[in-house]
Structure formats: C-alpha cells, structure tokens
Protein backbone atom coordinates (compact mmCIF):
# COMPACT_ATOMS: atom_id res chain seq x y z
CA UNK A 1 0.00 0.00 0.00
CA UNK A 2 1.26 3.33 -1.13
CA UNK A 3 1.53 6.11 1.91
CA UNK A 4 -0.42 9.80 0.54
CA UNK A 5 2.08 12.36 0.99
CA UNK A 6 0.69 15.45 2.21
CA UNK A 7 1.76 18.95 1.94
CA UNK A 8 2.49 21.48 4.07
CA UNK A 9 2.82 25.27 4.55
CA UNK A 10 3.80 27.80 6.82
CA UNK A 11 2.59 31.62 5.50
CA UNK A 12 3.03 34.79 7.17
CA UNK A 13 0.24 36.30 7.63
CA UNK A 14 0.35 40.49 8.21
CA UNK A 15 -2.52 43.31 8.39
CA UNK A 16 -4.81 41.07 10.00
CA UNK A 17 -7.81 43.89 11.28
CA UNK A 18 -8.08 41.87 14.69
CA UNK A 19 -4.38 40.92 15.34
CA UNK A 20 -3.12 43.29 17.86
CA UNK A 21 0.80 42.82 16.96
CA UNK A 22 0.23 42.67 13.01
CA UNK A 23 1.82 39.67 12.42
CA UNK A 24 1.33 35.85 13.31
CA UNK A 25 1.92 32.31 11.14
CA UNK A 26 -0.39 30.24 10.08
CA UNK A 27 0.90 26.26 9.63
CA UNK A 28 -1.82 24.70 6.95
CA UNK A 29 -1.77 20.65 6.88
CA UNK A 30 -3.41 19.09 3.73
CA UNK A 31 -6.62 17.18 4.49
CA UNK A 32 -8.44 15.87 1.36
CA UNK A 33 -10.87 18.57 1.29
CA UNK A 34 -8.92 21.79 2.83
CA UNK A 35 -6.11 22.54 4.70
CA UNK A 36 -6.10 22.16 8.93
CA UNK A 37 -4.77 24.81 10.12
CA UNK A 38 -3.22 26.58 12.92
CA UNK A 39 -2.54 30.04 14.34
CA UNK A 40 1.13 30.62 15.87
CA UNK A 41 3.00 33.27 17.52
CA UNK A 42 5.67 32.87 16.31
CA UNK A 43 8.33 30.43 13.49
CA UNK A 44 8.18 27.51 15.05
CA UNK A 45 11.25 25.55 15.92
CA UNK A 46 10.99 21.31 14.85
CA UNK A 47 12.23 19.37 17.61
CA UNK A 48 12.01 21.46 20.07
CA UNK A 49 9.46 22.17 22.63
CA UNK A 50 5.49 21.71 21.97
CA UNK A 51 4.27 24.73 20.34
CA UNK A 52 1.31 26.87 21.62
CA UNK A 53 -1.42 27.79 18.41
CA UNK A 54 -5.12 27.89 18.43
CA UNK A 55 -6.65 26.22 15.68
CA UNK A 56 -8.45 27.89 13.00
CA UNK A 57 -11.44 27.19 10.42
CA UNK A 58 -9.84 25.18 7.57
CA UNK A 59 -8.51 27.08 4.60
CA UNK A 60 -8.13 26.65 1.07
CA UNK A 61 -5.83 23.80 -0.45
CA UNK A 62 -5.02 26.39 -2.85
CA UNK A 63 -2.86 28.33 -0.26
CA UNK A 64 -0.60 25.11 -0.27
CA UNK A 65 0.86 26.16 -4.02
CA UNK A 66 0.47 30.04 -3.43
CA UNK A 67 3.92 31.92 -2.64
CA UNK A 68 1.87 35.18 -1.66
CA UNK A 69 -1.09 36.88 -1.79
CA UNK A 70 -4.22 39.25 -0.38
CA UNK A 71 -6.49 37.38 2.21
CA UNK A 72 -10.31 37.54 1.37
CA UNK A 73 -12.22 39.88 3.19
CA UNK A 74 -9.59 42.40 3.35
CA UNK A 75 -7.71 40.16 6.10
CA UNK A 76 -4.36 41.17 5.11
CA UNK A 77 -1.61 39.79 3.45
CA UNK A 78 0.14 36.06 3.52
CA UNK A 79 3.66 35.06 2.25
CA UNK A 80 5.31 31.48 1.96
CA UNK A 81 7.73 31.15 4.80
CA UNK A 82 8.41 27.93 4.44
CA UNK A 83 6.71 24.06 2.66
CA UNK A 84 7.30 20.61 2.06
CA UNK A 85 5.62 17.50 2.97
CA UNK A 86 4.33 16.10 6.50
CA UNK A 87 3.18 13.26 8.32
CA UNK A 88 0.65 12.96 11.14
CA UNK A 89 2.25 11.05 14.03
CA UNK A 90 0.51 9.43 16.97
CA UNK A 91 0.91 12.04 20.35
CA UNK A 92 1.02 10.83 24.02
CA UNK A 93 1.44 13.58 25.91
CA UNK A 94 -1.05 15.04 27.60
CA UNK A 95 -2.15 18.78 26.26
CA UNK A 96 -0.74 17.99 22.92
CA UNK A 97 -3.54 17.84 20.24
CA UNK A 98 -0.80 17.25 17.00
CA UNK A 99 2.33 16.05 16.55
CA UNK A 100 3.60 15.70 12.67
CA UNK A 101 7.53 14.65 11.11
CA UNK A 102 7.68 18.28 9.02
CA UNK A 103 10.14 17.43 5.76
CA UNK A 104 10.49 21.70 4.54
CA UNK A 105 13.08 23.82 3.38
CA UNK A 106 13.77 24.73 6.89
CA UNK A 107 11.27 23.11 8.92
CA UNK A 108 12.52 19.39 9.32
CA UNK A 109 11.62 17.39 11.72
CA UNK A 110 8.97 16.49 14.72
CA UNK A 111 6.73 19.73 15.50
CA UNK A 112 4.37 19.21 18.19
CA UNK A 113 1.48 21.61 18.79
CA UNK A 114 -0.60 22.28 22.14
CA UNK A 115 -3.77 23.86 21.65
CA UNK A 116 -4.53 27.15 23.20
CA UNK A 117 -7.55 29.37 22.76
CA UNK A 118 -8.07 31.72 20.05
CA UNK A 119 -7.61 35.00 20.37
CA UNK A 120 -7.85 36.66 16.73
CA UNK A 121 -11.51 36.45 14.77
CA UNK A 122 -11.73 33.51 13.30
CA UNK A 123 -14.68 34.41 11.24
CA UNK A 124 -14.39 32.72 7.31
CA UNK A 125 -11.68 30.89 5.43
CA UNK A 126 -8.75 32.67 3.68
C-alpha cells in the first residue's frame, strides 16, 4: 500500500484587522478537502518544545501552491515562509492535540502543537 504524501505550509500572515501585533503564522496541513490549520506566535522551531497555536477554520488547499497573496475579506496579506511534505504522528502527551515529522526547506523534523484558545476572529476561510 502506497503512503499519501501530504503537503504542508507555513505563511506569514500580516494586516490582520483583529491581530493586535500585526503579524502571526499560520501552519496549513493538507486534508483531502482543505487545509487544517493553525494560528502561531511565532516560526516555530521542529524538535524542540510543543508549540502553543489555536486552531483555525480550515482554509483553502489552494494556499498550499500560493507563494503570496491578499487574504479575502480584506484580512491582510500572507507570504510562503516555508513548505514541504508532512506526516501525522501518533501524540502521548497530555495537552498535545498534533504532533507531525515536518520534511520543509527549513522546517525538518517532529513539530508538536498544544492547543490554546483563540484570540484573533476567526470568522471565514482565507
């Protein structure tokens, strides 16, 4: 049996109307319909320690092949930062809600993600 590989992206996002420091990341995983994705402070670092991001509403597979470009809804403005492949791993530990083996540019590696609450609208998909 042949494993899917999925893709992955992390974008910049900046301009958002709600964000109150201008800029965050959003990490997109490919799901068959749309991309999971999550909200992050900050470029997250693979192998290190569990990242804190609220999740978002799904967004467009078509952000996965996009390098930049205006947000719907006047939400700002996202830029590649970084994409490759991923794969979902199995978690343990208790407050993590992901854990996936990242294969970017500069993102290699086990990221793990604890989910906190949101704090930017989360109104639509971009």
């Amino acid at each position: 049996m042949t494993e899917l590989v999925l893709q992955f992206v992390l974008l910049e996002h900046i301009g958002h109307p709600d964000d109150p420091v201008g800029k965050h990341f959003d990490l997109l995983l490919e799901q068959p319909k749309a991309c999971e994705t999550w909200r992050l402070a900050e470029i997250p670092v693979a192998e290190g320690p569990s990242v804190a991001a609220a999740q978002l509403p799904d967004h467009r597979l078509a952000w996965l092949h996009k390098v930049e470009g205006e947000v719907s809804g006047g939400r700002g403005f996202a830029r590649r930062v970084d994409g490759g492949s991923y794969k979902s791993l199995t978690t343990s530990s208790a407050g993590e809600v992901r854990a996936v083996l990242l294969s970017g540019t500069t993102l290699s590696g086990v990221l793990r993600i604890t989910q906190t609450e949101a704090t930017l609208s989360q109104e639509g998909t971009m």
